[in-house]
C-alpha atoms as a PDB file:
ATOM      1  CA  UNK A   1      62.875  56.740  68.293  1.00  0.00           C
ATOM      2  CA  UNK A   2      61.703  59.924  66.926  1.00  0.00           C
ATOM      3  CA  UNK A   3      60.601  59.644  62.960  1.00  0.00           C
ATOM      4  CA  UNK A   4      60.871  63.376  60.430  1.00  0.00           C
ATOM      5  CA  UNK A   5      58.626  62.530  57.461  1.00  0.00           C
ATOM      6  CA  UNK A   6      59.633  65.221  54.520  1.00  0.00           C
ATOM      7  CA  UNK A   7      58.326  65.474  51.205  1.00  0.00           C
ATOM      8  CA  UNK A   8      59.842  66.485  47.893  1.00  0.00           C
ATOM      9  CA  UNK A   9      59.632  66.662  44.579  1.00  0.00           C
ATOM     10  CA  UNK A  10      62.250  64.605  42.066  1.00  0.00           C
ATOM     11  CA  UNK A  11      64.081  65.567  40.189  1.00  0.00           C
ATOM     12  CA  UNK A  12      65.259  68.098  43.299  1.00  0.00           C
ATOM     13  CA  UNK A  13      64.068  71.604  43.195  1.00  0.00           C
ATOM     14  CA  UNK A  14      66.047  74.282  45.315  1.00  0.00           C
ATOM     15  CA  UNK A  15      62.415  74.580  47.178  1.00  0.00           C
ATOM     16  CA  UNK A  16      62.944  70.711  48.092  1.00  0.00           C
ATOM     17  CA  UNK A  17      66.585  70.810  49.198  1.00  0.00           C
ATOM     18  CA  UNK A  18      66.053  73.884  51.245  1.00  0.00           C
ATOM     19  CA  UNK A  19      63.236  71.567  52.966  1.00  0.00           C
ATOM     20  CA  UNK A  20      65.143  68.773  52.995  1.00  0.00           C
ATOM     21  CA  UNK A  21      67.980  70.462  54.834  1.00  0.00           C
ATOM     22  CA  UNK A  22      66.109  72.188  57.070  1.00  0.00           C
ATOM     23  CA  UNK A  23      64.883  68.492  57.692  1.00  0.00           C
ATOM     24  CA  UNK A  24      67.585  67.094  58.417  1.00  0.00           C
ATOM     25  CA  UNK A  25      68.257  69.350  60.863  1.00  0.00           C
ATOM     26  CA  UNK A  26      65.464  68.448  62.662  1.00  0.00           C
ATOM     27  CA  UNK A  27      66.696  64.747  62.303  1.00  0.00           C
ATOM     28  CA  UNK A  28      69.903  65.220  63.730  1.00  0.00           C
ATOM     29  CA  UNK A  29      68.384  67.995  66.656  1.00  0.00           C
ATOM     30  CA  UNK A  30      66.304  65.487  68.019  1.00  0.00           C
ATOM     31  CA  UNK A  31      68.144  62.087  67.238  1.00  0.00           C
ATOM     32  CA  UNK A  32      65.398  60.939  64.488  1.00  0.00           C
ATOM     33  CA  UNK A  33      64.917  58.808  61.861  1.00  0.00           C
ATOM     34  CA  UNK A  34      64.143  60.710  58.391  1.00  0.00           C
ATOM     35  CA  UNK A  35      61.475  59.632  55.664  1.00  0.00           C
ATOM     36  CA  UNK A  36      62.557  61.175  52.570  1.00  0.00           C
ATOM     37  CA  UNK A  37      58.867  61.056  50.798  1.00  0.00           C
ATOM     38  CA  UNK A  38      58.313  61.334  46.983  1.00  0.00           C
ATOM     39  CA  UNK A  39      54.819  61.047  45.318  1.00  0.00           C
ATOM     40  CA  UNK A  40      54.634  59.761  41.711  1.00  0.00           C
ATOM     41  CA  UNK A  41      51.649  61.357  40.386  1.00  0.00           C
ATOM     42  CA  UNK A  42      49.425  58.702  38.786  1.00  0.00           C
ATOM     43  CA  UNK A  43      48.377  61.588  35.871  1.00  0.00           C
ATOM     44  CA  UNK A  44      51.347  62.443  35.493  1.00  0.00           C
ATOM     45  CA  UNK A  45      52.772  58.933  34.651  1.00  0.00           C
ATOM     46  CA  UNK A  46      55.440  59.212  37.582  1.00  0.00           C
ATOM     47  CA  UNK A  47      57.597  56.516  37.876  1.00  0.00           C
ATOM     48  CA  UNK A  48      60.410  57.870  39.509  1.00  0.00           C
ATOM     49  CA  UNK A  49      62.151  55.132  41.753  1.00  0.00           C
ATOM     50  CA  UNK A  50      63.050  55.018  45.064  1.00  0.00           C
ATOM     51  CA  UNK A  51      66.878  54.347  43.276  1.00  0.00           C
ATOM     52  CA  UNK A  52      66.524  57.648  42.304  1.00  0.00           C
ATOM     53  CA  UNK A  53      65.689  59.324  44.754  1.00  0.00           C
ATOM     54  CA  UNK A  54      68.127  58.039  46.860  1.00  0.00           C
ATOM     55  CA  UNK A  55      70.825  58.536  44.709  1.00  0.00           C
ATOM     56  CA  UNK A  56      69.385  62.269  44.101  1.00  0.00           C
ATOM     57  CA  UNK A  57      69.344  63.156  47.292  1.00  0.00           C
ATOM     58  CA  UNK A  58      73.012  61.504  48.655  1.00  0.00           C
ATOM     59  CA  UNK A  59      74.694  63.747  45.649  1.00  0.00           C
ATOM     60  CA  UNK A  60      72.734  66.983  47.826  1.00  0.00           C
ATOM     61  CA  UNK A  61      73.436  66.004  51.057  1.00  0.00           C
ATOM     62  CA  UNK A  62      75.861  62.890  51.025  1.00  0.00           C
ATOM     63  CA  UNK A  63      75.317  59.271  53.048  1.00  0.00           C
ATOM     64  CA  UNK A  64      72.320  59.854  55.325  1.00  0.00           C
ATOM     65  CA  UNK A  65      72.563  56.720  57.724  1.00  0.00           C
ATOM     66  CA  UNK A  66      69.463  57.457  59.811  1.00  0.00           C
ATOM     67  CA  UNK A  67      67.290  58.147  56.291  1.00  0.00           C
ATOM     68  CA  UNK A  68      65.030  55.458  54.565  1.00  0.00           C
ATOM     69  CA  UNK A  69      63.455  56.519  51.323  1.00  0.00           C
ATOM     70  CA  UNK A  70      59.491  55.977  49.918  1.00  0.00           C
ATOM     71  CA  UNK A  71      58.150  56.557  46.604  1.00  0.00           C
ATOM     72  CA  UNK A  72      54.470  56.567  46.814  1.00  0.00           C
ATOM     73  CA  UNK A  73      51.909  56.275  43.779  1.00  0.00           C
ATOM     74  CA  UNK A  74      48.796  58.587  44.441  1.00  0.00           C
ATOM     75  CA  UNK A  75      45.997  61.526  42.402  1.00  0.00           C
ATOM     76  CA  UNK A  76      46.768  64.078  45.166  1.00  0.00           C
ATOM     77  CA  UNK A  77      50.044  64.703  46.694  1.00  0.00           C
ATOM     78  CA  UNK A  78      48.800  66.030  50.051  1.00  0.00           C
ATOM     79  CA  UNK A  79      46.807  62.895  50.297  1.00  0.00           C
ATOM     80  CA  UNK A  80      49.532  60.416  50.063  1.00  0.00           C
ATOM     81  CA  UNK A  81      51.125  62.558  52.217  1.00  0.00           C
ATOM     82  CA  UNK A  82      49.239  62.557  55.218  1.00  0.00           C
ATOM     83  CA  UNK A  83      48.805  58.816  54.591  1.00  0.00           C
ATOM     84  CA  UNK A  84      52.613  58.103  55.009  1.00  0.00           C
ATOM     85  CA  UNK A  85      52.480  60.593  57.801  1.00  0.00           C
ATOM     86  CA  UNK A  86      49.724  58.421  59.846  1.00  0.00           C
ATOM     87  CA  UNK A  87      51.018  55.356  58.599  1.00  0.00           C
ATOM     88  CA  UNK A  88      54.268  56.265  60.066  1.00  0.00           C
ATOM     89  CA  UNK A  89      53.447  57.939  63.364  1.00  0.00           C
ATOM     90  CA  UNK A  90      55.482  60.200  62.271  1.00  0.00           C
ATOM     91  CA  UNK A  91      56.296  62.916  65.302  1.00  0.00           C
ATOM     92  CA  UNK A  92      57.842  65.588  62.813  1.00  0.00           C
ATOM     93  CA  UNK A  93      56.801  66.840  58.883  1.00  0.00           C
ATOM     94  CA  UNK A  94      58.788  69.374  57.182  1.00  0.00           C
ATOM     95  CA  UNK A  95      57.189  70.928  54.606  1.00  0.00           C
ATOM     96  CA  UNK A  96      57.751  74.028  52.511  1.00  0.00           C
ATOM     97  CA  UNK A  97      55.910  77.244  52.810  1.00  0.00           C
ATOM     98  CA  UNK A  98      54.406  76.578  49.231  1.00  0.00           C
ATOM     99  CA  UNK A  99      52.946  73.102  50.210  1.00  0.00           C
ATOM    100  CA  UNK A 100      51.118  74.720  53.337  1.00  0.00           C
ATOM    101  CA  UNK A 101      48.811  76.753  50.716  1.00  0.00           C
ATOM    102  CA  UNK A 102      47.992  73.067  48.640  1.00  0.00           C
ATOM    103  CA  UNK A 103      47.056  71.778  51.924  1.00  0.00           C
ATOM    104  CA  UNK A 104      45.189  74.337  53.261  1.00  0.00           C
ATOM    105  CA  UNK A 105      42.891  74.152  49.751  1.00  0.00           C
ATOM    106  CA  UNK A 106      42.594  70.440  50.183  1.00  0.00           C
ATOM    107  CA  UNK A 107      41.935  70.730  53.740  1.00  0.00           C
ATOM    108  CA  UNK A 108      39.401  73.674  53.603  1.00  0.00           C
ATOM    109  CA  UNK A 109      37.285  70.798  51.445  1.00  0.00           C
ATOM    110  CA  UNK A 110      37.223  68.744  54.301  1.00  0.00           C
ATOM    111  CA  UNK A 111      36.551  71.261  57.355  1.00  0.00           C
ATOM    112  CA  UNK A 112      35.910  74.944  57.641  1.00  0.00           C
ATOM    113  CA  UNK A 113      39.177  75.859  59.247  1.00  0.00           C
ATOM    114  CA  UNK A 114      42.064  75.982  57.049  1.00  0.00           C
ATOM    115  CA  UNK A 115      44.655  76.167  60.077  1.00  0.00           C
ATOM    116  CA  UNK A 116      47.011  73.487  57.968  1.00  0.00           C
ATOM    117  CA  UNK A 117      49.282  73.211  61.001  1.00  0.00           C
ATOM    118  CA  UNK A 118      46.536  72.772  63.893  1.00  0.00           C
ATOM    119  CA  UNK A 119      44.695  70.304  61.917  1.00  0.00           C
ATOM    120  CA  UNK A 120      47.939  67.786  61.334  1.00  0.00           C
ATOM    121  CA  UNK A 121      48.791  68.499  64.757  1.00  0.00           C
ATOM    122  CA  UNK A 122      44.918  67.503  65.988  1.00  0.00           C
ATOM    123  CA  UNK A 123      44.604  64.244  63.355  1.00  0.00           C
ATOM    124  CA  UNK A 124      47.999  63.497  63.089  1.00  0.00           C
ATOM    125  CA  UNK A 125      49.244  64.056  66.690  1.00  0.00           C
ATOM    126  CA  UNK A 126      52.712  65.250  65.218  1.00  0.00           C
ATOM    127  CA  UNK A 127      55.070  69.039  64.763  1.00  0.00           C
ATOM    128  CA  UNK A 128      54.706  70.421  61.459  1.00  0.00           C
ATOM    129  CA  UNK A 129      57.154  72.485  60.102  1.00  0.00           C
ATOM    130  CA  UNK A 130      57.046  74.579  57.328  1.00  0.00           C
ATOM    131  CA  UNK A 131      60.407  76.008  55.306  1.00  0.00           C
ATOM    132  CA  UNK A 132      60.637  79.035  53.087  1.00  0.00           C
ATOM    133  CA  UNK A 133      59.930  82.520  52.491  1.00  0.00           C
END
């Protein structure tokens, strides 16, 4: 089975249910299990639960039976992310427009290009898919 790895930010921003729904679109167009990712900032003290986001995200969307839900602890978002994204195998990430440019710094430390969606789709063998204006 297919696997859509999306991450937002808790409480929900408008930026993160527009992903989200745009994600679960995805979900549902190609049959897919959905990874509804959080990162809890270890500067920031995060310590939202996985409770929460649950809950958070049912009172957007309502019961999502194909949807699991992660909290991850981590110093750089876009780190943890691509970690639960390998970890995962995922074949799908949604992520918003505004996301792209945080990855594209992080990634332009690593290698020269800073082609966000060719280098997930080289490392991490999977579709990216970025939401917003």
């Amino acid at each position: 089975m297919s696997l859509v790895v999306v991450p937002v930010r808790y409480p929900l921003s408008e930026h993160s249910k527009a992903t989200l729904e745009r994600a679960i679109e995805v979900a549902e167009e190609h049959g897919a299990d959905l990874t509804v990712l959080h990162v809890n900032l270890y500067q920031n003290d995060g310590d939202t639960s996985r409770t929460e986001l649950k809950n958070a995200v049912e009172r957007a969307f309502g019961r999502l039976p194909y949807a699991r839900y992660a909290v991850r602890p981590g110093f750089l978002v876009e780190e943890t992310i691509l970690d639960e994204v390998a970890a995962e195998g995922a074949d799908y990430v949604v992520i918003g427009r505004k996301q792209t440019g945080r990855w594209r710094r992080m990634i332009r430390r690593i290698v020269d290009d800073p082609d966000i969606e060719g280098f997930l789709r080289r490392e991490l063998e999977c579709e990216v898919i970025t939401v917003g204006p």
